[in-house]
C-alpha atoms as a PDB file:
ATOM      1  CA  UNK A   1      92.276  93.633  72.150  1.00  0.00           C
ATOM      2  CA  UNK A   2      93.412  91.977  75.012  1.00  0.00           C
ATOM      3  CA  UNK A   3      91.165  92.279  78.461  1.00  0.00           C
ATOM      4  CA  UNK A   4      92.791  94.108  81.257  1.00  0.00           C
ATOM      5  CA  UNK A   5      93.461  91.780  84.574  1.00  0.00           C
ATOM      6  CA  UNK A   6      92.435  94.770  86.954  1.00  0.00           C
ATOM      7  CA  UNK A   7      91.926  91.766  89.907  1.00  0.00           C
ATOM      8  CA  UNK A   8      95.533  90.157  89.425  1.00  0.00           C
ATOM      9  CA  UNK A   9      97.038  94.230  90.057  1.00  0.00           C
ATOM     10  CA  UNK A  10      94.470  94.589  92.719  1.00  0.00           C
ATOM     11  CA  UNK A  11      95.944  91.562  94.772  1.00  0.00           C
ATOM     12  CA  UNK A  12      99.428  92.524  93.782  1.00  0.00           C
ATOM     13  CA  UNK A  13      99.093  95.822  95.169  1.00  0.00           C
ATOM     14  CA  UNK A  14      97.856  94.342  98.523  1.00  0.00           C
ATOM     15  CA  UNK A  15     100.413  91.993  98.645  1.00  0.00           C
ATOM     16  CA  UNK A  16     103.135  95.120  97.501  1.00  0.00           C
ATOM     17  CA  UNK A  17     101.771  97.313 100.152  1.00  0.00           C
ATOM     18  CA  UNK A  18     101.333  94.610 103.016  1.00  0.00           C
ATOM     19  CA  UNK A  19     105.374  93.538 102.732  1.00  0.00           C
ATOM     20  CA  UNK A  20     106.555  96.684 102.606  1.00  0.00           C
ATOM     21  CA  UNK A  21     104.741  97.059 106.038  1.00  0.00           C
ATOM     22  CA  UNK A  22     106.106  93.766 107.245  1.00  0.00           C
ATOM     23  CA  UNK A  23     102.754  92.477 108.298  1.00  0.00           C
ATOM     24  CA  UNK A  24     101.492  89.046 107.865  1.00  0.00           C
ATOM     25  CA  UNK A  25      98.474  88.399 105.257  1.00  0.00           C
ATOM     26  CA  UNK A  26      96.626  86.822 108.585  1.00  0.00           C
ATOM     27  CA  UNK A  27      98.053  89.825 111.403  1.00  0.00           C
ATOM     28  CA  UNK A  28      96.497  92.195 108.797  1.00  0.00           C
ATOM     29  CA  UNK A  29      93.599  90.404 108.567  1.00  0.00           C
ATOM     30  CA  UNK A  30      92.736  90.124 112.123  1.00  0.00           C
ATOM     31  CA  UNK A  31      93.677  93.742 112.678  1.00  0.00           C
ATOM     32  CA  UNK A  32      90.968  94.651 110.310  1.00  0.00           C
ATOM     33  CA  UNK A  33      88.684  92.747 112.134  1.00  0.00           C
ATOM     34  CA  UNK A  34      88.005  90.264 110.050  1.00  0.00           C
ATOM     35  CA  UNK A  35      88.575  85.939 109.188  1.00  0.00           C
ATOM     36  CA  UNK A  36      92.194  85.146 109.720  1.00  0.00           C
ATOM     37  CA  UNK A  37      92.314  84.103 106.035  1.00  0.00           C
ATOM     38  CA  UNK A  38      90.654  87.021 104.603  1.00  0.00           C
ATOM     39  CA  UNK A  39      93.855  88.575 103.398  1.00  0.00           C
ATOM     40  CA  UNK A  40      94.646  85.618 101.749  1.00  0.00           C
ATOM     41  CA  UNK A  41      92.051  85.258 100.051  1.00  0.00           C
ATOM     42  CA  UNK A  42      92.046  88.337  98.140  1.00  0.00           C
ATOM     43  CA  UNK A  43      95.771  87.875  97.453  1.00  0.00           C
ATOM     44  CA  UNK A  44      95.389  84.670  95.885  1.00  0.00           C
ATOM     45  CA  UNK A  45      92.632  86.090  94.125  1.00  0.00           C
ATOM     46  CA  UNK A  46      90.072  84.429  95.709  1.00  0.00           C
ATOM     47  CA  UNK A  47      88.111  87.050  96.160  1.00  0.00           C
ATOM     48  CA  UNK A  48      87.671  90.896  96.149  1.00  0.00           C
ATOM     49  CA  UNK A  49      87.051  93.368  99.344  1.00  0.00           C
ATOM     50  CA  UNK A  50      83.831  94.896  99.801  1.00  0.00           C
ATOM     51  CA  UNK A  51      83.960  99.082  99.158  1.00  0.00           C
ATOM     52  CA  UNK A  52      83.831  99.557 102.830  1.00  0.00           C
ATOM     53  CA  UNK A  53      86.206  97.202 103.729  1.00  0.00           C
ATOM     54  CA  UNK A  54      88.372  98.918 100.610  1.00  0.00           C
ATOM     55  CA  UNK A  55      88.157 101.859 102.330  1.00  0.00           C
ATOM     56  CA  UNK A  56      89.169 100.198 105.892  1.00  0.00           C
ATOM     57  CA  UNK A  57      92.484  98.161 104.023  1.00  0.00           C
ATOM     58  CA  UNK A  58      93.643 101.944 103.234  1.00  0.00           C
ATOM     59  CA  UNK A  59      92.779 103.383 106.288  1.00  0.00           C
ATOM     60  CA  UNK A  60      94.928 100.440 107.225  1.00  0.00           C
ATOM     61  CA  UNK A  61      98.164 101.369 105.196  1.00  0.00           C
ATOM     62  CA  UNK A  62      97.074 105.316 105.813  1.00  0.00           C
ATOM     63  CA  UNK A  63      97.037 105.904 102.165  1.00  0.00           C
ATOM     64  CA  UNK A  64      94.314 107.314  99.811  1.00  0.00           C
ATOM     65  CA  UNK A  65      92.247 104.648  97.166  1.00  0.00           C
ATOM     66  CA  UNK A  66      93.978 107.028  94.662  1.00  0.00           C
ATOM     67  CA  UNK A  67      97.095 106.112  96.180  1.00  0.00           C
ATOM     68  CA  UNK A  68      96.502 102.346  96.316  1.00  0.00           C
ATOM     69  CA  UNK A  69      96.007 102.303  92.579  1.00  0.00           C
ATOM     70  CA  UNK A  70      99.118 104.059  92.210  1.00  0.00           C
ATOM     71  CA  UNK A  71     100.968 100.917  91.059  1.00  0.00           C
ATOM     72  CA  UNK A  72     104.495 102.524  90.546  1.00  0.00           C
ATOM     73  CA  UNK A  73     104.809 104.199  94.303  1.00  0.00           C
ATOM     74  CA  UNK A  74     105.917 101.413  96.035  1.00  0.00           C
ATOM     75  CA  UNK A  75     105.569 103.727  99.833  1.00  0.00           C
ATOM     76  CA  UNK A  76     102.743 105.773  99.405  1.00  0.00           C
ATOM     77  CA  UNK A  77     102.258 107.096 103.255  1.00  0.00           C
ATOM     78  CA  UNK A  78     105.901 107.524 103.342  1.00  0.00           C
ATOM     79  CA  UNK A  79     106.048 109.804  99.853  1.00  0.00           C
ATOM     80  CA  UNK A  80     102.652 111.767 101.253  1.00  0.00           C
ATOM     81  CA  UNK A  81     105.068 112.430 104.567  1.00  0.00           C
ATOM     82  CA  UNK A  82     108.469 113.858 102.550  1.00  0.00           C
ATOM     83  CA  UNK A  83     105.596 115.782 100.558  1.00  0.00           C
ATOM     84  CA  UNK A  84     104.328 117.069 103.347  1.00  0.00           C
ATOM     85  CA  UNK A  85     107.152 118.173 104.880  1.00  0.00           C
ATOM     86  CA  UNK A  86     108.606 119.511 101.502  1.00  0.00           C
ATOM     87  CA  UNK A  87     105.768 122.081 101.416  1.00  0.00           C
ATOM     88  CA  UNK A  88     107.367 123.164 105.041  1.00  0.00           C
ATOM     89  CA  UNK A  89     110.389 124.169 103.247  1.00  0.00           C
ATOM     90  CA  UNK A  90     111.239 127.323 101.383  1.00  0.00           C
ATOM     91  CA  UNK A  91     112.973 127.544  98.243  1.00  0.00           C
ATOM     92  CA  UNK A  92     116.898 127.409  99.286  1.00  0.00           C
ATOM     93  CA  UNK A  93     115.996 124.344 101.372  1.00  0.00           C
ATOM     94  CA  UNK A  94     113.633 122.631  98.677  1.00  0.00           C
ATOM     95  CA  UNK A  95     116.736 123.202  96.015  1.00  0.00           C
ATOM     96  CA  UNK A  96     119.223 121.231  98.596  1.00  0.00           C
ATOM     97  CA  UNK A  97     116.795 118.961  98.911  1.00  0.00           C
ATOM     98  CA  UNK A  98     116.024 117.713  95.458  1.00  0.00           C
ATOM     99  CA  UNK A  99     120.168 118.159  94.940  1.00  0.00           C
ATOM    100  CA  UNK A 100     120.413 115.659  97.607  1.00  0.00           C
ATOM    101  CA  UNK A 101     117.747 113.228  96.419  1.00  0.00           C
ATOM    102  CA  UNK A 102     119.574 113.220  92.849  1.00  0.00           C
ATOM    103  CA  UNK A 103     122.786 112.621  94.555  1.00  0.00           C
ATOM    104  CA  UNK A 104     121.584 109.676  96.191  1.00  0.00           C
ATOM    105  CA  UNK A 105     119.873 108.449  93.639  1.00  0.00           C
ATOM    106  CA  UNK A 106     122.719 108.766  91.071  1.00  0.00           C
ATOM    107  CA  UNK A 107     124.409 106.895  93.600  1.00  0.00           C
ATOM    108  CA  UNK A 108     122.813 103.623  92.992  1.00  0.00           C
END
């Protein structure tokens, strides 16, 4: 059985979740407060965050750790947002809703 590369998603998912924000690998590190290469690092799989600073890359991208490991929601803290204002809705506008989110996406 083949060993699971859980460090090669890891730094994928940085890098994933770090483009879609349009941030540089050395802006996001220095926002976080640490080296300018730290980013890097850990996307070239150099090395691995500490738990806390885990916790502070999240905080960063305003997602959940559950949601970082998510690996097929490409904009987590943009899907928690229509979520949460989905549950604002009631039923007739939830229904046009997800018929509009099929129409678009049949529209591809």
């Amino acid at each position: 059985m083949d060993k699971y590369d859980f460090r090669k998603d890891f730094c994928n998912r940085l890098t994933q979740l770090r483009m879609n924000k349009n941030i540089s690998a050395r802006d996001m590190s220095l926002t976080l407060g640490l080296s300018e290469s730290y980013i890097n690092k850990i996307e070239n799989e150099k090395a691995l965050p500490s738990m806390s600073t885990f916790f502070d890359i999240c905080d960063f991208f305003r997602i959940t750790p559950q949601d970082f490991f998510n690996m097929n929601e490409p904009f987590p803290h943009d899907i928690a947002i229509a979520v949460a204002e989905m549950n604002q809705m009631n039923k007739d506008q939830l229904s046009r809703m997800i018929a509009f989110m099929k129409d678009i996406n049949h529209k591809k």
